[in-house]
C-alpha atoms as a PDB file:
ATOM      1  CA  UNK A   1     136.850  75.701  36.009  1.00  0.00           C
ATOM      2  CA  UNK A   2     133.814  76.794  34.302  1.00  0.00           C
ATOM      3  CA  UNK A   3     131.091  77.966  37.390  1.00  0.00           C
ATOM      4  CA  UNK A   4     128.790  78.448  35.059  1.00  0.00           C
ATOM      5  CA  UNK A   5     128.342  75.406  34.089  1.00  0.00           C
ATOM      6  CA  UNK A   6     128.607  73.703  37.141  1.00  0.00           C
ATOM      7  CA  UNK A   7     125.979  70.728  37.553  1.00  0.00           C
ATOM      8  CA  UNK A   8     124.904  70.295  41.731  1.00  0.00           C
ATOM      9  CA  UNK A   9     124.608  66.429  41.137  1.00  0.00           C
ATOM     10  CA  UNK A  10     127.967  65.756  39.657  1.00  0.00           C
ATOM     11  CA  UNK A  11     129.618  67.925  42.604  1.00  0.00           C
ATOM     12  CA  UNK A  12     127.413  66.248  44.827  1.00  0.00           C
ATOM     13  CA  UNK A  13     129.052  63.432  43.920  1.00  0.00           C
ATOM     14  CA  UNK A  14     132.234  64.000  43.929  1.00  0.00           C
ATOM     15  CA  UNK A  15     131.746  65.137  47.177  1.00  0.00           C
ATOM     16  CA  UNK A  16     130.757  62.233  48.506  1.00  0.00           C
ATOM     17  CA  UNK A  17     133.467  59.849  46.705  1.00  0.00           C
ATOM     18  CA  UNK A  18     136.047  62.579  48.167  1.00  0.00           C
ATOM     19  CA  UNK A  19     134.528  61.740  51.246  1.00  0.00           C
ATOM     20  CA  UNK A  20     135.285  58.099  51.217  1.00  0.00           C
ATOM     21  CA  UNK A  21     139.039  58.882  50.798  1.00  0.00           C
ATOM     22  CA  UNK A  22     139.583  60.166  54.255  1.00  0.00           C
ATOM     23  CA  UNK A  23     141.619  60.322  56.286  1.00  0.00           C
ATOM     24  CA  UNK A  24     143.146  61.787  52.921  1.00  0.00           C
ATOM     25  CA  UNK A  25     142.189  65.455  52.506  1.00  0.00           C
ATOM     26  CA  UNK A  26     140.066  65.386  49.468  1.00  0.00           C
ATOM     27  CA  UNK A  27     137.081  66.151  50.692  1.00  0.00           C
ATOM     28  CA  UNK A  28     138.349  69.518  51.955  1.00  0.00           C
ATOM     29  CA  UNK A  29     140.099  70.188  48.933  1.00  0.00           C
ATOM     30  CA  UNK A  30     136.989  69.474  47.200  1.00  0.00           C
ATOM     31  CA  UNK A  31     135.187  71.791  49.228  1.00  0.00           C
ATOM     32  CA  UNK A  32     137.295  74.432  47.996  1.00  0.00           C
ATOM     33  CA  UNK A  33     136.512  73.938  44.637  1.00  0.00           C
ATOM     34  CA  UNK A  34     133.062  74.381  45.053  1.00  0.00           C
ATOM     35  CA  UNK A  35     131.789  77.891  43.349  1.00  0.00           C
ATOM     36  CA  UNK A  36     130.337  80.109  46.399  1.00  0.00           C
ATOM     37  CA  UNK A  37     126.840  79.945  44.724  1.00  0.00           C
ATOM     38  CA  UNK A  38     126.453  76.354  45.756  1.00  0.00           C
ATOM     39  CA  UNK A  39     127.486  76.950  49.595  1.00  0.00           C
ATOM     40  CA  UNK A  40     123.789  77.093  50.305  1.00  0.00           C
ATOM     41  CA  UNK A  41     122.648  73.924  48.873  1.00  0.00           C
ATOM     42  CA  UNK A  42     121.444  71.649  51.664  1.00  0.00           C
ATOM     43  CA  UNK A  43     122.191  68.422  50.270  1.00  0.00           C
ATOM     44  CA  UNK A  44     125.988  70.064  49.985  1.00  0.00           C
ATOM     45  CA  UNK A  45     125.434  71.383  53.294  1.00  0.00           C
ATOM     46  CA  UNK A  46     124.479  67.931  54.957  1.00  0.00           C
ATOM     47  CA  UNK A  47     128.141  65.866  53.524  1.00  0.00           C
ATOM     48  CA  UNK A  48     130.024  68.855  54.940  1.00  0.00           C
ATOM     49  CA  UNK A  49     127.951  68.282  58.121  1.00  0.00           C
ATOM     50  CA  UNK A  50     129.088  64.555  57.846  1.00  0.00           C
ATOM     51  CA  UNK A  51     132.583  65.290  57.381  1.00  0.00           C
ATOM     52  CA  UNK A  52     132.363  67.220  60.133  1.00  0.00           C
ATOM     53  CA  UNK A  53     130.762  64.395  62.216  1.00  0.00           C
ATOM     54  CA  UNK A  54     133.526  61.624  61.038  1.00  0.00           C
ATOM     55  CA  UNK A  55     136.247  64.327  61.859  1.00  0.00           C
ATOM     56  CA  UNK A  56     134.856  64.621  65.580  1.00  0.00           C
ATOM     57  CA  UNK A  57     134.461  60.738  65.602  1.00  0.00           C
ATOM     58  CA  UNK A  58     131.143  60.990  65.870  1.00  0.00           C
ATOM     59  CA  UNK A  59     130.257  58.213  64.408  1.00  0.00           C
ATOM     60  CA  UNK A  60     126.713  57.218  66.146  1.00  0.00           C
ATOM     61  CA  UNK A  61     125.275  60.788  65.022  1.00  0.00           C
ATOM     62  CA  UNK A  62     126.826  60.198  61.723  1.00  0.00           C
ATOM     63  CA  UNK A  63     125.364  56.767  60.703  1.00  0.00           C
ATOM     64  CA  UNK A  64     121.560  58.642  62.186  1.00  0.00           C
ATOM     65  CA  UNK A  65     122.148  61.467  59.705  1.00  0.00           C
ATOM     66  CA  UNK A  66     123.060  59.215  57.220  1.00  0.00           C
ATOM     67  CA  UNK A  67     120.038  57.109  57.315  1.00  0.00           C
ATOM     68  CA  UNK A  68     117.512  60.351  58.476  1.00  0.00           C
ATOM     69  CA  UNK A  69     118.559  62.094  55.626  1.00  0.00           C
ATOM     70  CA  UNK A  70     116.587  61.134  52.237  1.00  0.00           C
ATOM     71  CA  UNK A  71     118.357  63.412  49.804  1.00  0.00           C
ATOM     72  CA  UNK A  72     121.374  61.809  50.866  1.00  0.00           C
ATOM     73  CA  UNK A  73     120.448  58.651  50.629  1.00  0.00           C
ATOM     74  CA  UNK A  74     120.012  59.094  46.827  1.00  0.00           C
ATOM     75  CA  UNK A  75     123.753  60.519  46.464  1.00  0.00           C
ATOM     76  CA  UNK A  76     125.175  58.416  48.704  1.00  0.00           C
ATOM     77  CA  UNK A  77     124.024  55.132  46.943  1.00  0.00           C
ATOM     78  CA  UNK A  78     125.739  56.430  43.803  1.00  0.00           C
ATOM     79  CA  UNK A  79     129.046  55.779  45.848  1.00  0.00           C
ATOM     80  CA  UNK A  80     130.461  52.331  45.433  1.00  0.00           C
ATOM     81  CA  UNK A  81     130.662  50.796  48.686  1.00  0.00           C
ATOM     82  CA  UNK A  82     129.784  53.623  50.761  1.00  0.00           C
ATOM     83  CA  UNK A  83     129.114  52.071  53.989  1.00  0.00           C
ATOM     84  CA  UNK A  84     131.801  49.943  53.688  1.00  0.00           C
ATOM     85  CA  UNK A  85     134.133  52.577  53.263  1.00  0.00           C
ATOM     86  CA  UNK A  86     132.984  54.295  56.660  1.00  0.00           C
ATOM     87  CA  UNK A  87     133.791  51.434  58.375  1.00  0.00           C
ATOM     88  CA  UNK A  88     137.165  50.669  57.337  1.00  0.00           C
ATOM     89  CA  UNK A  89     137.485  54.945  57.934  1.00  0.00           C
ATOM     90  CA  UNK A  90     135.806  54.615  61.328  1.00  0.00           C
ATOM     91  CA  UNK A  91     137.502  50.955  62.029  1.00  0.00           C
ATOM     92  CA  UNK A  92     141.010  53.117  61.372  1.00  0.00           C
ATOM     93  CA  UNK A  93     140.233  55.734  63.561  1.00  0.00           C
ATOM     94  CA  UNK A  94     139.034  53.215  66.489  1.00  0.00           C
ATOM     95  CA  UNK A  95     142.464  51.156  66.349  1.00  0.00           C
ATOM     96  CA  UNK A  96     144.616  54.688  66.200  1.00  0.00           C
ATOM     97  CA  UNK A  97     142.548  55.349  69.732  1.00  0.00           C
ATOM     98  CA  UNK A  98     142.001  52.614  71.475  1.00  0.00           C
ATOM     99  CA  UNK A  99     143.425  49.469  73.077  1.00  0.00           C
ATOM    100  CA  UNK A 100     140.310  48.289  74.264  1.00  0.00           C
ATOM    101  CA  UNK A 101     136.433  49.080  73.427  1.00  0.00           C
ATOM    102  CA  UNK A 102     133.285  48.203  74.500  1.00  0.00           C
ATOM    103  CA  UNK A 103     131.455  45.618  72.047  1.00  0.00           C
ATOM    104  CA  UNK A 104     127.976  47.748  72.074  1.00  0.00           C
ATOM    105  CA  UNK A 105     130.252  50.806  71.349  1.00  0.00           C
ATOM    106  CA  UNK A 106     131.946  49.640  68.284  1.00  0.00           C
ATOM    107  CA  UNK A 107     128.709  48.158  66.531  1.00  0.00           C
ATOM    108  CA  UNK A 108     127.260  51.499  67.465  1.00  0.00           C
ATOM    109  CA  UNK A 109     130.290  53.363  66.200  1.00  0.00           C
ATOM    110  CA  UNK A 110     130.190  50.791  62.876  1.00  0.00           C
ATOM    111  CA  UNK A 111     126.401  50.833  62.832  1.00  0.00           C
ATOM    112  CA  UNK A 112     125.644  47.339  63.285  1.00  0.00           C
ATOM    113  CA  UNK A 113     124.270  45.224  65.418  1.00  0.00           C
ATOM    114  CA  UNK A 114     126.613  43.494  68.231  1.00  0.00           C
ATOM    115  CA  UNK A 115     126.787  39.797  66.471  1.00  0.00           C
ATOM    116  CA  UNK A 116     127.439  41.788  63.276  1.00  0.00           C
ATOM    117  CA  UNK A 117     130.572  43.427  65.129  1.00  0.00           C
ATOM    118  CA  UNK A 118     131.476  40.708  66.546  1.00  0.00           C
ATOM    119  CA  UNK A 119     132.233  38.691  63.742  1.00  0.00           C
ATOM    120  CA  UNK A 120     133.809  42.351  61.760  1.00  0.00           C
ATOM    121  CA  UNK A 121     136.036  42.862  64.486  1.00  0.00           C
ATOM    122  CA  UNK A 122     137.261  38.929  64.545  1.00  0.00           C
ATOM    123  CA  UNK A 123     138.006  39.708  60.703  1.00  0.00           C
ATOM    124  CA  UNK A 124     139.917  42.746  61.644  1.00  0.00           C
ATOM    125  CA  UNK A 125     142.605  40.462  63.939  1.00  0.00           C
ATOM    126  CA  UNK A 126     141.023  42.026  66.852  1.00  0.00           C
ATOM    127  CA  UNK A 127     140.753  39.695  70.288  1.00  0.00           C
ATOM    128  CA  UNK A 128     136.931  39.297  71.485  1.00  0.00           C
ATOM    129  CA  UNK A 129     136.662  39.234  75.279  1.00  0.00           C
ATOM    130  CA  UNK A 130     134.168  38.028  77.657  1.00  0.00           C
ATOM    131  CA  UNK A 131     133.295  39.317  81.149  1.00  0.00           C
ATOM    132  CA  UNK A 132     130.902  37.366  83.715  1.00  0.00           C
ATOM    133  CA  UNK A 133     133.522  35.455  84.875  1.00  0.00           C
ATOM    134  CA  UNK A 134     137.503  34.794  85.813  1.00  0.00           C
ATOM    135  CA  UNK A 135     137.759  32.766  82.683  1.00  0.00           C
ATOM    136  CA  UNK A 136     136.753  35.408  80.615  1.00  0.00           C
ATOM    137  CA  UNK A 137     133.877  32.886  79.749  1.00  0.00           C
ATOM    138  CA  UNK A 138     130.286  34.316  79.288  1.00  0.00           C
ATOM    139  CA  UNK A 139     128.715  36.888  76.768  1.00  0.00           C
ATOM    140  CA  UNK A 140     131.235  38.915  75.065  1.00  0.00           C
ATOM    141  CA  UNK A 141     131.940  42.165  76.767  1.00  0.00           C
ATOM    142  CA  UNK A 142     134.674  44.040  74.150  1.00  0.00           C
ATOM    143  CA  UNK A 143     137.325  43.923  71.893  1.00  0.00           C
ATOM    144  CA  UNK A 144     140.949  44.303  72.712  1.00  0.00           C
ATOM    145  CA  UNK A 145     142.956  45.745  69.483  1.00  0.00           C
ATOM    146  CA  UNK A 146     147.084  45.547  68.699  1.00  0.00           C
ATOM    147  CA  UNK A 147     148.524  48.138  70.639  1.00  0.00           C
ATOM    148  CA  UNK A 148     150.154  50.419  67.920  1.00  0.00           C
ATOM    149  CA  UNK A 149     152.430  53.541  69.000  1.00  0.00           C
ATOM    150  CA  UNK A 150     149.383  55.418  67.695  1.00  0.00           C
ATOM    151  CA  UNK A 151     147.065  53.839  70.655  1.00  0.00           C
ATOM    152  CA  UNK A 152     149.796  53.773  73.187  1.00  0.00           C
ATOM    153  CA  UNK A 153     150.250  55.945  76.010  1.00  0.00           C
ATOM    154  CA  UNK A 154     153.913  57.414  76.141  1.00  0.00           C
ATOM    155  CA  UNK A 155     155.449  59.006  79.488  1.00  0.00           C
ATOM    156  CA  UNK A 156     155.337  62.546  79.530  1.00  0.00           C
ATOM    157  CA  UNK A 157     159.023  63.082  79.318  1.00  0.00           C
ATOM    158  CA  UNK A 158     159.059  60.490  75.724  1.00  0.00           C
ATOM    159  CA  UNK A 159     156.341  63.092  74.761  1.00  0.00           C
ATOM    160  CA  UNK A 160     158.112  66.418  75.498  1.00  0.00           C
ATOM    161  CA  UNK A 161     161.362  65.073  74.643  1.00  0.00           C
ATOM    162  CA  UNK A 162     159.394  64.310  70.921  1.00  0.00           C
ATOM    163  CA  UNK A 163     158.639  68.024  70.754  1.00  0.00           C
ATOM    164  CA  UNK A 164     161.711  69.167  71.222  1.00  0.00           C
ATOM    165  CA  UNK A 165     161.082  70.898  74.711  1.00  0.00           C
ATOM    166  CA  UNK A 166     162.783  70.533  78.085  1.00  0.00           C
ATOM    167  CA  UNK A 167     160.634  69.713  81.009  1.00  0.00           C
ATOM    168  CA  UNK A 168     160.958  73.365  82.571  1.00  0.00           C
ATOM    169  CA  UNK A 169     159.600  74.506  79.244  1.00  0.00           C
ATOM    170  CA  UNK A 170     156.681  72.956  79.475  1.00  0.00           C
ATOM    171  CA  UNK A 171     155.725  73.781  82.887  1.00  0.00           C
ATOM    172  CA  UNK A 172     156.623  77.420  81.864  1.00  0.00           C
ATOM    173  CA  UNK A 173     154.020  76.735  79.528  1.00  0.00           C
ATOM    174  CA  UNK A 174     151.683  76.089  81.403  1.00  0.00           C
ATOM    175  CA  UNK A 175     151.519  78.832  84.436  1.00  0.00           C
ATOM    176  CA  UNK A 176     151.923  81.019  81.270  1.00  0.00           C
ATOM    177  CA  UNK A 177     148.220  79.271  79.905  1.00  0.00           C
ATOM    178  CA  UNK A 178     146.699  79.232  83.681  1.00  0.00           C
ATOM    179  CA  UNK A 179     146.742  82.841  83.767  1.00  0.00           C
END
């Protein structure tokens, strides 16, 4: 309300706690807000990278800038349960895509290391799996999460029919888009 008197920390901050809301759309909102002279602060520049990152789901690249990034670091520890937060975000986004992941891709995803995921993933409700074997016996391999109608795949007509759309439609669609 009053640019003037705008203080970089305290935006900063909210910032970052509007970044822990998602998938809400604070952040952006927030972003909004923000009077045009502070578009070219770096350490303002740097969340909207990591909202950017989380919004890709790239999560690896997102836990490295996180933890390359020292002016960060100070904001970002002003955030109750930051990294916690993430996870549940990230943890969210993994069950809304997959039915099955790699173990060494969700502790990378999470940022943690393998026995770490492990047991988050068994706290979750998600189903551990091994692999060297018929038994499923051996090392664990990946996790196998509830199939949701988010993760699940749906016949194209279920899909089309959804939208609204007849099947000639879409295929009109389409030679229209291959031109």
């Amino acid at each position: 309300m009053y640019p003037t008197k705008s203080d970089v920390d305290m935006l900063l901050l909210l910032l970052a706690s509007a970044l822990c809301a998602l998938p809400e759309p604070d952040f952006l909102q927030a972003i909004y807000l923000i009077p045009a002279k502070f578009s070219t602060e770096p350490r303002i520049a740097a969340l909207m990278e990591l909202d950017s990152l989380l919004q890709k789901a790239d999560f690896t690249t997102f836990w490295s800038r996180v933890a390359s990034n020292q002016d960060l670091k100070s904001v970002l520890s002003c955030v109750p349960d930051f990294q916690g937060t993430m996870r549940t975000f990230i943890s969210l986004a993994i069950s809304r895509t997959y039915q099955t992941i790699a173990i060494e891709e969700l502790a990378a995803a999470l940022s943690m290391k393998v026995e770490e995921a492990s047991t988050y993933a068994v706290s979750n409700g998600w189903v551990l799996e091994g692999g060297n074997n018929n038994q499923g016996n051996g090392p664990i391999t990946r996790v196998r999460l509830p199939s949701t109608p988010a993760n699940t795949q749906r016949p194209v007509r279920a899909a089309v029919e959804e939208l609204g759309l007849k099947q000639g439609d879409v295929s009109q669609l389409l030679k229209i888009l291959g031109r």
